[in-house]
Protein backbone atom coordinates (compact mmCIF):
# COMPACT_ATOMS: atom_id res chain seq x y z
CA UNK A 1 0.00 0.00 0.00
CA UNK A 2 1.50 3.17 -1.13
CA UNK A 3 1.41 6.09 1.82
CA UNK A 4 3.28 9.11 1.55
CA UNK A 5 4.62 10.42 5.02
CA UNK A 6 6.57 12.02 6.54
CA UNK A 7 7.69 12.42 10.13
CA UNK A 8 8.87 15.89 11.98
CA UNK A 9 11.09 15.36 14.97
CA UNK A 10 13.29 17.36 17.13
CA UNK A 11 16.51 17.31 19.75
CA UNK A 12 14.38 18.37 22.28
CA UNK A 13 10.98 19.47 23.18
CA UNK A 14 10.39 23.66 22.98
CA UNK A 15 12.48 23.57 19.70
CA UNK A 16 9.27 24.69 17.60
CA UNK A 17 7.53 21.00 16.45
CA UNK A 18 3.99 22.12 16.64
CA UNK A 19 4.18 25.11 15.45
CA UNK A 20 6.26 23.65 12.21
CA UNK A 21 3.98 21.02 11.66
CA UNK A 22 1.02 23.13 11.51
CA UNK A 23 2.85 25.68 9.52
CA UNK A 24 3.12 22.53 7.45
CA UNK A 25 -0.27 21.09 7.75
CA UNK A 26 -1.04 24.40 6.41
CA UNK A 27 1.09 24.52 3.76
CA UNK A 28 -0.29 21.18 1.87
CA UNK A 29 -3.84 22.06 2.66
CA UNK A 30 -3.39 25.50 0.87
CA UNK A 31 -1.72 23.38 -1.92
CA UNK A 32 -5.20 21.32 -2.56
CA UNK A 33 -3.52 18.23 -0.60
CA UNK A 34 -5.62 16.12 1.03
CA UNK A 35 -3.64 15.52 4.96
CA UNK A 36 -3.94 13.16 7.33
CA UNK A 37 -1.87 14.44 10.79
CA UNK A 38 -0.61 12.39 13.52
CA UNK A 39 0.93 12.95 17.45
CA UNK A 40 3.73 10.63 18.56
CA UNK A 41 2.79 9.44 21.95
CA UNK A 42 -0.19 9.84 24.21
CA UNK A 43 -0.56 14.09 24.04
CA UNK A 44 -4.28 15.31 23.50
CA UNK A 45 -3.12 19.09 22.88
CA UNK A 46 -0.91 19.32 20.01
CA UNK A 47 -2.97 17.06 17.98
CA UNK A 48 -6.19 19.73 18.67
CA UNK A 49 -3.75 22.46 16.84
CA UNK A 50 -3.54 19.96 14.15
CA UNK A 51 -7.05 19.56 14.36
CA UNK A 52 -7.62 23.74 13.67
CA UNK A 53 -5.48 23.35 11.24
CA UNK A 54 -7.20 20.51 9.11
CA UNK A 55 -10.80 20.53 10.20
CA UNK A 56 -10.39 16.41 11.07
CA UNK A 57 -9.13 15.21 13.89
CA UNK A 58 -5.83 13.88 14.13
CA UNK A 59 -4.99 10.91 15.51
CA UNK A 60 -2.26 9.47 17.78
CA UNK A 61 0.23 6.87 17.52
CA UNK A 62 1.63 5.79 21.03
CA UNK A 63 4.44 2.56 20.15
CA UNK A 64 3.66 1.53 24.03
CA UNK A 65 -0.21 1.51 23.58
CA UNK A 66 0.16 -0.09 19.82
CA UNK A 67 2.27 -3.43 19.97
CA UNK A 68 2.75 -5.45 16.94
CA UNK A 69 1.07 -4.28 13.92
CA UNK A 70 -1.23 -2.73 15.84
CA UNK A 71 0.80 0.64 14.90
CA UNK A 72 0.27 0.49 11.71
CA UNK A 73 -3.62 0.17 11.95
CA UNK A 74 -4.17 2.88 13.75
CA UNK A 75 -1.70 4.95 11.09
CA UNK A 76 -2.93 3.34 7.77
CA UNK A 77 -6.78 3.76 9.17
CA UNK A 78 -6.43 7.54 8.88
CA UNK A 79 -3.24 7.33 6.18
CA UNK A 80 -5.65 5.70 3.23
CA UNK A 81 -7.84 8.13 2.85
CA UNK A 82 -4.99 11.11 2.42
CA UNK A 83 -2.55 11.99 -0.26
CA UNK A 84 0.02 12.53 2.58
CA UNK A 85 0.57 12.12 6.10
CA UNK A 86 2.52 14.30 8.61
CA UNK A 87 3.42 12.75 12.08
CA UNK A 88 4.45 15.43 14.73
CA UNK A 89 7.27 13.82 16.64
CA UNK A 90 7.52 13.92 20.78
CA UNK A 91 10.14 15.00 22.96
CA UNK A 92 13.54 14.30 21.29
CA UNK A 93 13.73 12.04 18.73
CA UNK A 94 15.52 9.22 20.31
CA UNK A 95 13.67 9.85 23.72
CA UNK A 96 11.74 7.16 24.47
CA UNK A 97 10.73 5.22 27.93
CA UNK A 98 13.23 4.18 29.13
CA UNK A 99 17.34 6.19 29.69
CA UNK A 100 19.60 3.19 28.19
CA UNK A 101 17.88 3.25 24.69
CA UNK A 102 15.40 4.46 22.28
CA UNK A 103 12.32 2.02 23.13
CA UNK A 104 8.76 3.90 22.38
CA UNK A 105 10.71 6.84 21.14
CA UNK A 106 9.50 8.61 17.77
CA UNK A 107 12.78 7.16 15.97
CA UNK A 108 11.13 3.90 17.02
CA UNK A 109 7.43 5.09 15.46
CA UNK A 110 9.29 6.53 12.33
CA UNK A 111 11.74 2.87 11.92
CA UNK A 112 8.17 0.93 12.58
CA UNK A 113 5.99 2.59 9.86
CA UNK A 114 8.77 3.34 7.91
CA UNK A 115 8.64 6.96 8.03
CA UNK A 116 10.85 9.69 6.20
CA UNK A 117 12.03 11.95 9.22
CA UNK A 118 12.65 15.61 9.00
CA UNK A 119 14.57 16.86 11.70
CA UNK A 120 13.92 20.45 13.06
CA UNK A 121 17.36 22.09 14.29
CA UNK A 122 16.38 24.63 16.47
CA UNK A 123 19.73 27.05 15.35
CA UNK A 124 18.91 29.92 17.75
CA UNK A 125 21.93 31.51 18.80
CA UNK A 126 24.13 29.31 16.66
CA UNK A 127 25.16 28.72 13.21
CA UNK A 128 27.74 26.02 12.35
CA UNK A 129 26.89 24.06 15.57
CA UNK A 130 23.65 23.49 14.10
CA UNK A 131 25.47 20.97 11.44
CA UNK A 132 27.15 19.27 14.28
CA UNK A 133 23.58 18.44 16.23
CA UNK A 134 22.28 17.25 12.59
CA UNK A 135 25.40 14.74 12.68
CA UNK A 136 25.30 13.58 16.11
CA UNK A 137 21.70 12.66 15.00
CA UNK A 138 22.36 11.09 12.58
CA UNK A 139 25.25 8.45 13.72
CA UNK A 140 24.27 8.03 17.02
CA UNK A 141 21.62 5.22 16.12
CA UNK A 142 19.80 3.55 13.55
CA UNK A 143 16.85 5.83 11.95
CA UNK A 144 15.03 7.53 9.33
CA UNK A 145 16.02 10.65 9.12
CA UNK A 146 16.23 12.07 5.40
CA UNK A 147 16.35 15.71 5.64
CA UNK A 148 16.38 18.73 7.78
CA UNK A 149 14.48 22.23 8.59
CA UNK A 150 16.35 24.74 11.14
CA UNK A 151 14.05 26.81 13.17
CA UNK A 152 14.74 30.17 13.56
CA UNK A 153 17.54 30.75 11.29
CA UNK A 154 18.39 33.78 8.82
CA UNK A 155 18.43 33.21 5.00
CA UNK A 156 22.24 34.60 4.81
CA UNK A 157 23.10 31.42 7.36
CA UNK A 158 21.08 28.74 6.21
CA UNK A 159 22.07 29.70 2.00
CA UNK A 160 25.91 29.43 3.60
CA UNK A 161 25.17 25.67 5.23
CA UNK A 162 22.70 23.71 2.54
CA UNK A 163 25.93 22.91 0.56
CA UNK A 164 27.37 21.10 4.00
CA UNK A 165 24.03 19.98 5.06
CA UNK A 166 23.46 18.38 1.50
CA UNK A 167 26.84 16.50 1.72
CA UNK A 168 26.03 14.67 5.20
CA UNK A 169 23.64 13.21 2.28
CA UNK A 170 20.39 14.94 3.99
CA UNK A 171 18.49 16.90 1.91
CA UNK A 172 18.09 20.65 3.29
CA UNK A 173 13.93 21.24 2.82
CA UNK A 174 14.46 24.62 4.32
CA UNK A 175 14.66 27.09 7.20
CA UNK A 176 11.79 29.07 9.47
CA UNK A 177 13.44 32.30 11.17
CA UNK A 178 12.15 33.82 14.65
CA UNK A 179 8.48 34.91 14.60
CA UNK A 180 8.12 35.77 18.21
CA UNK A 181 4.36 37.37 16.90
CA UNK A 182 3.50 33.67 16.40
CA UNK A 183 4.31 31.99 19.82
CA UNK A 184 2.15 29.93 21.94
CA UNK A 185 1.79 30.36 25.65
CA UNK A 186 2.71 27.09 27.61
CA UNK A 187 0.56 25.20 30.56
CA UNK A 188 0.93 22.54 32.59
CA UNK A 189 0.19 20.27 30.41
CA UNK A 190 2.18 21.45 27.37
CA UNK A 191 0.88 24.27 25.53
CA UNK A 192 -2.13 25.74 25.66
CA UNK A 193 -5.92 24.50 24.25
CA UNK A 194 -5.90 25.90 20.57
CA UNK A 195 -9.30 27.78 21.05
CA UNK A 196 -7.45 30.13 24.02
CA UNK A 197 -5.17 31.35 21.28
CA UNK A 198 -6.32 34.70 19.79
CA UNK A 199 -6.80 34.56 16.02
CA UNK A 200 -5.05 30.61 15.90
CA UNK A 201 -6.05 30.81 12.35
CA UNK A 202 -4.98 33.53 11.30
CA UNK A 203 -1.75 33.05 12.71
CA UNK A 204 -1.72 29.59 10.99
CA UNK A 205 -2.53 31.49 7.81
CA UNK A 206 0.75 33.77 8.08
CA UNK A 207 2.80 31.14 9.52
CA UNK A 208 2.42 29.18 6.43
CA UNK A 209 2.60 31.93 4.16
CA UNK A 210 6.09 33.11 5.68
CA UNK A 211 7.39 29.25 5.39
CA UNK A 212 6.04 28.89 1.79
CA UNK A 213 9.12 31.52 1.08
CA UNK A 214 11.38 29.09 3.11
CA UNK A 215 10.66 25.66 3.41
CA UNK A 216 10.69 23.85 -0.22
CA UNK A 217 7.38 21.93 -0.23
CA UNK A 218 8.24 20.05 -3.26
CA UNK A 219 11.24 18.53 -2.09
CA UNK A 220 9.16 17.09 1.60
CA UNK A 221 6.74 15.97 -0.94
CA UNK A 222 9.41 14.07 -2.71
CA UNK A 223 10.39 12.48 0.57
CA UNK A 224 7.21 11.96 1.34
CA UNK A 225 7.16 10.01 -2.00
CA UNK A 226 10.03 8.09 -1.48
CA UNK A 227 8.43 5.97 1.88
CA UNK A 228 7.83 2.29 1.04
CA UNK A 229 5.10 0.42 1.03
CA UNK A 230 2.92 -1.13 3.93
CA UNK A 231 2.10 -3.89 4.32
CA UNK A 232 0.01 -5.76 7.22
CA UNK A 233 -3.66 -7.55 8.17
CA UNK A 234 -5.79 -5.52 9.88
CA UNK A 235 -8.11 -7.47 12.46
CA UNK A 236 -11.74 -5.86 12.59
CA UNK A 237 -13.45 -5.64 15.65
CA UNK A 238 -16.68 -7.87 16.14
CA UNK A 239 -19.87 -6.12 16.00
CA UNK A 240 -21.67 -7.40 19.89
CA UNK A 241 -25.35 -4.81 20.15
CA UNK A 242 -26.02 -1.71 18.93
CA UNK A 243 -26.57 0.64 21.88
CA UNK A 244 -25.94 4.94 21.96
CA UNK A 245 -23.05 5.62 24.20
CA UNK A 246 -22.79 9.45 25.12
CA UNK A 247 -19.85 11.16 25.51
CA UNK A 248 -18.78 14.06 27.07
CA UNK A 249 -17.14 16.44 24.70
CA UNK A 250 -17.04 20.69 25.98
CA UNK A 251 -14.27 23.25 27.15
CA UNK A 252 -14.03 21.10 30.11
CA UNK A 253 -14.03 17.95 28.74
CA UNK A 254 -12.15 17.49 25.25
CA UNK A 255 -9.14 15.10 25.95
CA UNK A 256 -10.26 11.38 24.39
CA UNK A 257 -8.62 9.23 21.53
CA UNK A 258 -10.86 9.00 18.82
CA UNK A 259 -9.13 5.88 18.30
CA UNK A 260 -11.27 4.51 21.28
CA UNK A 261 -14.46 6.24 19.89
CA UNK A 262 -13.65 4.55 16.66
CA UNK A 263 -13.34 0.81 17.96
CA UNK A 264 -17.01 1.43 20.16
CA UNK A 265 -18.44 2.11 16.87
CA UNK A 266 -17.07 -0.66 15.17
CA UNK A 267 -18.67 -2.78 17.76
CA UNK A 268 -22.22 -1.22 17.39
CA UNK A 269 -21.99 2.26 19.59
CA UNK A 270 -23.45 5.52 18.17
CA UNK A 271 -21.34 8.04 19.71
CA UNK A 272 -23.94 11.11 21.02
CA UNK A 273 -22.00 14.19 21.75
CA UNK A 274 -23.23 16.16 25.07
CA UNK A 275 -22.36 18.92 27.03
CA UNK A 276 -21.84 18.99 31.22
CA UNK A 277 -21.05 22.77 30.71
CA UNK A 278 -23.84 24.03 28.76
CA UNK A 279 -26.68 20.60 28.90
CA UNK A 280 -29.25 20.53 31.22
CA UNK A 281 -29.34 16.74 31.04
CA UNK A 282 -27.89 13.84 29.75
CA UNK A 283 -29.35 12.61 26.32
CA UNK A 284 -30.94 8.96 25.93
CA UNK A 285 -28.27 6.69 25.88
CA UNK A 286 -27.05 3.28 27.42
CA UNK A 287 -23.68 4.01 28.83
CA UNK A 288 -21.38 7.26 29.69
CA UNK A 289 -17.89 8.19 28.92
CA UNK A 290 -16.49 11.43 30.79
CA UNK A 291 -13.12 11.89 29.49
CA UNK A 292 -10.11 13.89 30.48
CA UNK A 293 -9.81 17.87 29.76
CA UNK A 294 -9.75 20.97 32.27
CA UNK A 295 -12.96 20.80 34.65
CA UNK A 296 -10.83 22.77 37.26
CA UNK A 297 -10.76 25.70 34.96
CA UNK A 298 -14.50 25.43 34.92
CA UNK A 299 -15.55 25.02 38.26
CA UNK A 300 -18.38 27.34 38.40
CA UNK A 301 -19.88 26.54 35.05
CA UNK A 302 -20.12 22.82 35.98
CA UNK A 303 -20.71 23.49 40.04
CA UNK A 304 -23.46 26.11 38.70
CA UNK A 305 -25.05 23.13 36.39
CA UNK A 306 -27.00 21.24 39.21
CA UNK A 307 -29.66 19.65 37.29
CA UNK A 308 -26.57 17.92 34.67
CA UNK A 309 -24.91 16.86 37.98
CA UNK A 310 -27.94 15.07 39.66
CA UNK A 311 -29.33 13.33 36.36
CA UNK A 312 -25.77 11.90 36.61
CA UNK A 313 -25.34 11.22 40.05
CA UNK A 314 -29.11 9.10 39.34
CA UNK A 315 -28.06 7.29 36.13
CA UNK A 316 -25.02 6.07 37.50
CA UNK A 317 -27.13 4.67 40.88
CA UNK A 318 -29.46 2.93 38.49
CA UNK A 319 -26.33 1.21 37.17
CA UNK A 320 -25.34 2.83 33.15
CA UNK A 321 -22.32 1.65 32.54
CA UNK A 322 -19.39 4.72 32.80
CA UNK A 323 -16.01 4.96 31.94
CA UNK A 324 -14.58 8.34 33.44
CA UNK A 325 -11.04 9.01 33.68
CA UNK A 326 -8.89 11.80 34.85
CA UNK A 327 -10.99 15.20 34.07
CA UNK A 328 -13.64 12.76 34.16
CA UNK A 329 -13.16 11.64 37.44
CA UNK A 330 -12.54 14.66 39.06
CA UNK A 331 -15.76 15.77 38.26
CA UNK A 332 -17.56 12.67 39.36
CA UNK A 333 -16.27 13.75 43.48
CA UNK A 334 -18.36 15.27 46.27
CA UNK A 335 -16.27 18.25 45.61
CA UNK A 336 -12.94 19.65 43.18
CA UNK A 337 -11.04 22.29 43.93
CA UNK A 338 -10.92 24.77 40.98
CA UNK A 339 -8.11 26.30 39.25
CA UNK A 340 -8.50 29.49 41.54
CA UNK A 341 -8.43 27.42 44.30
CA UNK A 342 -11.89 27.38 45.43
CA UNK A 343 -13.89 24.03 46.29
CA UNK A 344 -16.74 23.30 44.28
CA UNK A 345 -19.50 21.12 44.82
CA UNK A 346 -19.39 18.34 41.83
CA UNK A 347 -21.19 15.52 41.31
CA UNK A 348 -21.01 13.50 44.29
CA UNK A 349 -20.93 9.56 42.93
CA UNK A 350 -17.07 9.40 44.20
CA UNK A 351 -16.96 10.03 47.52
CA UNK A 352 -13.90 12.28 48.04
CA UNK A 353 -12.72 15.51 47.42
CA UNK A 354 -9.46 16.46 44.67
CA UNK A 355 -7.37 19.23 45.17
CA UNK A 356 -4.30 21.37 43.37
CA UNK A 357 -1.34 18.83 44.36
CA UNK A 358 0.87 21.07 43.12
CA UNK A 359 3.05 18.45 41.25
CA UNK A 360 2.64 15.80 38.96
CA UNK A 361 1.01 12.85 40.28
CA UNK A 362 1.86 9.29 39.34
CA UNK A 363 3.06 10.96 35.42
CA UNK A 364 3.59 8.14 32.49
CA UNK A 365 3.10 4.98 31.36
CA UNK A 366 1.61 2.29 32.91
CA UNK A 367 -0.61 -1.36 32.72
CA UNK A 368 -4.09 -1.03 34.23
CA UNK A 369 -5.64 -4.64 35.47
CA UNK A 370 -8.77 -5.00 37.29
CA UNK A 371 -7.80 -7.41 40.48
CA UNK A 372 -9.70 -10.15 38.71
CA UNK A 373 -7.22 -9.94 35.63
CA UNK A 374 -9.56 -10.46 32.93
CA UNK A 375 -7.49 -7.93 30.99
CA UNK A 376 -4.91 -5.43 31.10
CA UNK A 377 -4.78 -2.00 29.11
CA UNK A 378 -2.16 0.22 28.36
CA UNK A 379 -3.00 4.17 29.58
CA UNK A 380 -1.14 6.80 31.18
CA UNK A 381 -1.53 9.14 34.03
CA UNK A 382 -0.89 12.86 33.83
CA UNK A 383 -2.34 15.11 36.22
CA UNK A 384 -1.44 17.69 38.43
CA UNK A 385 -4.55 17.34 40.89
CA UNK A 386 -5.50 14.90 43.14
CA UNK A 387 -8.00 13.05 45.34
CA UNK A 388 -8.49 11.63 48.57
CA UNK A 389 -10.07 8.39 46.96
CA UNK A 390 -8.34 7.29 43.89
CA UNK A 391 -9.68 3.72 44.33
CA UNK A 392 -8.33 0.30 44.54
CA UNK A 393 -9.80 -2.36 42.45
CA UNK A 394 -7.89 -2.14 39.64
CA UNK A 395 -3.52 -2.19 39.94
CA UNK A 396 -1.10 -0.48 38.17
CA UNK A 397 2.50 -1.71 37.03
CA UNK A 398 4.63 0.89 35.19
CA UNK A 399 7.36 0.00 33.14
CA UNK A 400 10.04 0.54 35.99
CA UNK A 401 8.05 -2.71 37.86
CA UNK A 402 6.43 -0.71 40.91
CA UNK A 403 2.72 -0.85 41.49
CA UNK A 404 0.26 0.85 42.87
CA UNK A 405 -3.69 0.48 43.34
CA UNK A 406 -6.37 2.81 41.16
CA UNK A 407 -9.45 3.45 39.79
CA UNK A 408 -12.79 2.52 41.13
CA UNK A 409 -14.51 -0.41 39.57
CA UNK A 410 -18.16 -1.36 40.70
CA UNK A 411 -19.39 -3.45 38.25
CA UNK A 412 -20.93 -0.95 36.26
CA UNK A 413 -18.39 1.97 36.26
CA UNK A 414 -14.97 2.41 35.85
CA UNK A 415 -13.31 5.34 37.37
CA UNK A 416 -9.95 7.15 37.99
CA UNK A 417 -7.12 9.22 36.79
CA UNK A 418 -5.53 6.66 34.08
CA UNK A 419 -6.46 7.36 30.46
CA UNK A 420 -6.81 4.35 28.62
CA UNK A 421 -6.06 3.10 24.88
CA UNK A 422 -9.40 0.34 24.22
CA UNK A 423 -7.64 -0.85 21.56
CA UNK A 424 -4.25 -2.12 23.71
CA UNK A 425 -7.09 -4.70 25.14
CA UNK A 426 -10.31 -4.44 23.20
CA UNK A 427 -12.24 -6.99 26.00
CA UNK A 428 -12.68 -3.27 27.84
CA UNK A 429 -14.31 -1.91 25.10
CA UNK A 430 -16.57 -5.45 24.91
CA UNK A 431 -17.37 -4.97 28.12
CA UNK A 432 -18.66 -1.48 28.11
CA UNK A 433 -20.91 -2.48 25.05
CA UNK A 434 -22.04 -5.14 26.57
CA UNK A 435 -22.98 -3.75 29.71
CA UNK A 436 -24.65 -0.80 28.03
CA UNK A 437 -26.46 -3.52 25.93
CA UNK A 438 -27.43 -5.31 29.19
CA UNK A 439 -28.51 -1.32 30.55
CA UNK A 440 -30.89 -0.85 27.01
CA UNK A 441 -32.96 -4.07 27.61
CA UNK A 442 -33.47 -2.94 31.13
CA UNK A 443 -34.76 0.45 30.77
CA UNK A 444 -36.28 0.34 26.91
């Protein structure tokens, strides 16, 4: 199968890869492209500027949540329907999870799918040094990396390296010099949510118009061109009931994998959109998913929502199935501290209160089981507040071999900070359907 790509990668994180890869995103839609856009690992946030950028969403592709050829499913699903792909790298390019080698690392997603790799030099403050990072890059392992764009460079400096850059046998696709009008604001959880920044497509706009002078699109599209072939058998999901599963999607609530929305429908789900910010009730549907996001910059809106919070609070007592995690979660307490550190009354099914922890709590990867273990799913924790009653039915192992006990599992609903990828284990996404199924014949 023929599937043009390409992958953007860095030394480091805060060398400019979101912003490029938008500017790029940009650049091919302009051009009449059809794009498909990608995130290396498990981050919500840059793939929502993507998202502005394309009008789809893009998708993530996580080497610790995707073993086996489950990668390239989740790439190729998105991939076939696109003239070209761009995957935004994470951290470094040879960061991965563990500090004696490059395991779930971008290099790894880009060696995996076979993907072309730019990699974005960020040359402030230097000039010639920038060729030595591009070589230490390239010999210090095994990768894919095919050409090069420096971030904020001058024309004079980059015109006097593409002649050095070119003989490394990396092609030079171009330069992108300071815009400091065009910067993002960072948060806690990386930057910002794309609908805080003033005029995000406008800036989006100019970014791409200023890199259309400086970045030669042909020549990505070439390497683009030049990827090989995949090949691999994708295993569909089995279709168990058809049931309406409603999902939480606002300001508050906006950090899910479609990924996991995508594998529900396969088995039957209609996804129904609703709002805890601006609803006055749920809609009709057989089971609840209340993903991550922001509630604690919310507070009032969804403390203020009472008659949201008790249809809620009565659903889940008359047993719908519910997966909630993180944002989710919090909002599913007696009461959550809000961003301005006032406590708000929430929903009151988890009986606790979470607070501002002032740290991150229990960050990265991890294997969820329920104590039973009838499965386990990959997820990951990030999450700066906590509560006094995380749960303990299900346990934890991260990669490093400590455990720890989470989420709150009652039969019916599963709750706590881990997000989870369905597909690393689809039996959790069986059992939701099937327990919303079980719900439907109940109360239709």
């Amino acid at each position: 199968m023929k599937l043009p790509r390409i992958l953007i990668a860095a030394a480091s994180s805060g060398s400019g890869k979101t912003m490029i890869t938008c500017g790029i995103l940009q650049m091919l839609t302009d051009s009449g492209r059809k794009v498909s856009s990608f995130k290396c690992g498990p981050d919500y946030i840059d793939p929502m500027f993507h998202s502005r950028v394309l009008g789809t969403r893009s998708r993530n592709l996580d080497p610790f949540f995707c073993e086996g050829d489950l990668l390239k499913d989740a790439f190729v699903r998105s991939a076939v329907h696109s003239d070209i792909s761009v995957v935004e790298g994470v951290m470094g390019y040879y960061d991965g999870i563990r500090i004696d080698g490059t395991e779930k690392s971008s290099c790894e997603v880009s060696l995996r799918l076979g993907i072309p790799t730019i990699l974005l030099v960020n040359a402030d403050g230097s000039s010639v040094s920038s060729l030595a990072v591009l070589k230490g890059f390239l010999d210090y392992d095994r990768n894919m990396i095919k050409g090069v764009i420096f971030n904020r460079m001058s024309a004079s400096t980059f015109n006097g390296l593409k002649d050095k850059v070119e003989a490394m046998g990396v092609k030079a696709i171009g330069y992108v010099p300071k815009m400091p009008e065009l910067a993002v604001e960072s948060r806690h959880l990386g930057l910002v949510l794309p609908d805080e920044v003033s005029e995000l497509h406008g800036r989006m706009k100019a970014l791409a118009a200023r890199m259309s002078e400086t970045v030669d699109i042909d020549l990505l599209m070439e390497l683009a061109d030049s990827a090989e072939d995949i090949s691999y058998e994708p295993v569909p999901a089995e279709r168990i009931a058809d049931v309406r599963v409603g999902v939480a999607y606002d300001d508050a609530f906006c950090f899910l994998y479609d990924d996991n929305l995508d594998l529900l429908q396969e088995m039957g789900a209609e996804i129904v959109r609703f709002s805890p910010l601006n609803d006055d009730r749920l809609p009709e549907v057989d089971a609840l998913i209340l993903p991550g996001g922001y509630p604690e910059l919310h507070g009032e809106r969804l403390g203020s929502n009472v008659s949201m919070m008790k249809d809620i609070r009565d659903r889940l007592a008359d047993g719908m199935p519910c997966h909630a995690e993180c944002g989710g979660f919090m909002y599913l307490h007696d009461r959550m501290q809000d961003s301005e550190g006032v406590m708000r009354d929430m929903c009151g099914v988890i009986h606790g209160e979470v607070r501002n922890a002032g740290k991150l709590m229990r960050f990265g990867y991890a294997s969820f089981s329920p104590k039973d273990g009838s499965m386990t799913v990959r997820g990951h924790e990030f999450h700066y507040w906590d509560s006094t009653d995380t749960g303990e039915d299900w346990e934890a192992v991260k990669n490093s071999g400590r455990s720890y006990e989470c989420i709150h599992d009652d039969g019916h609903m599963v709750a706590g900070f881990p997000h989870l990828y369905y597909r690393s284990d689809i039996r959790f996404a069986e059992r939701l359907i099937k327990d919303a199924a079980r719900y439907r014949s109940m109360h239709r």
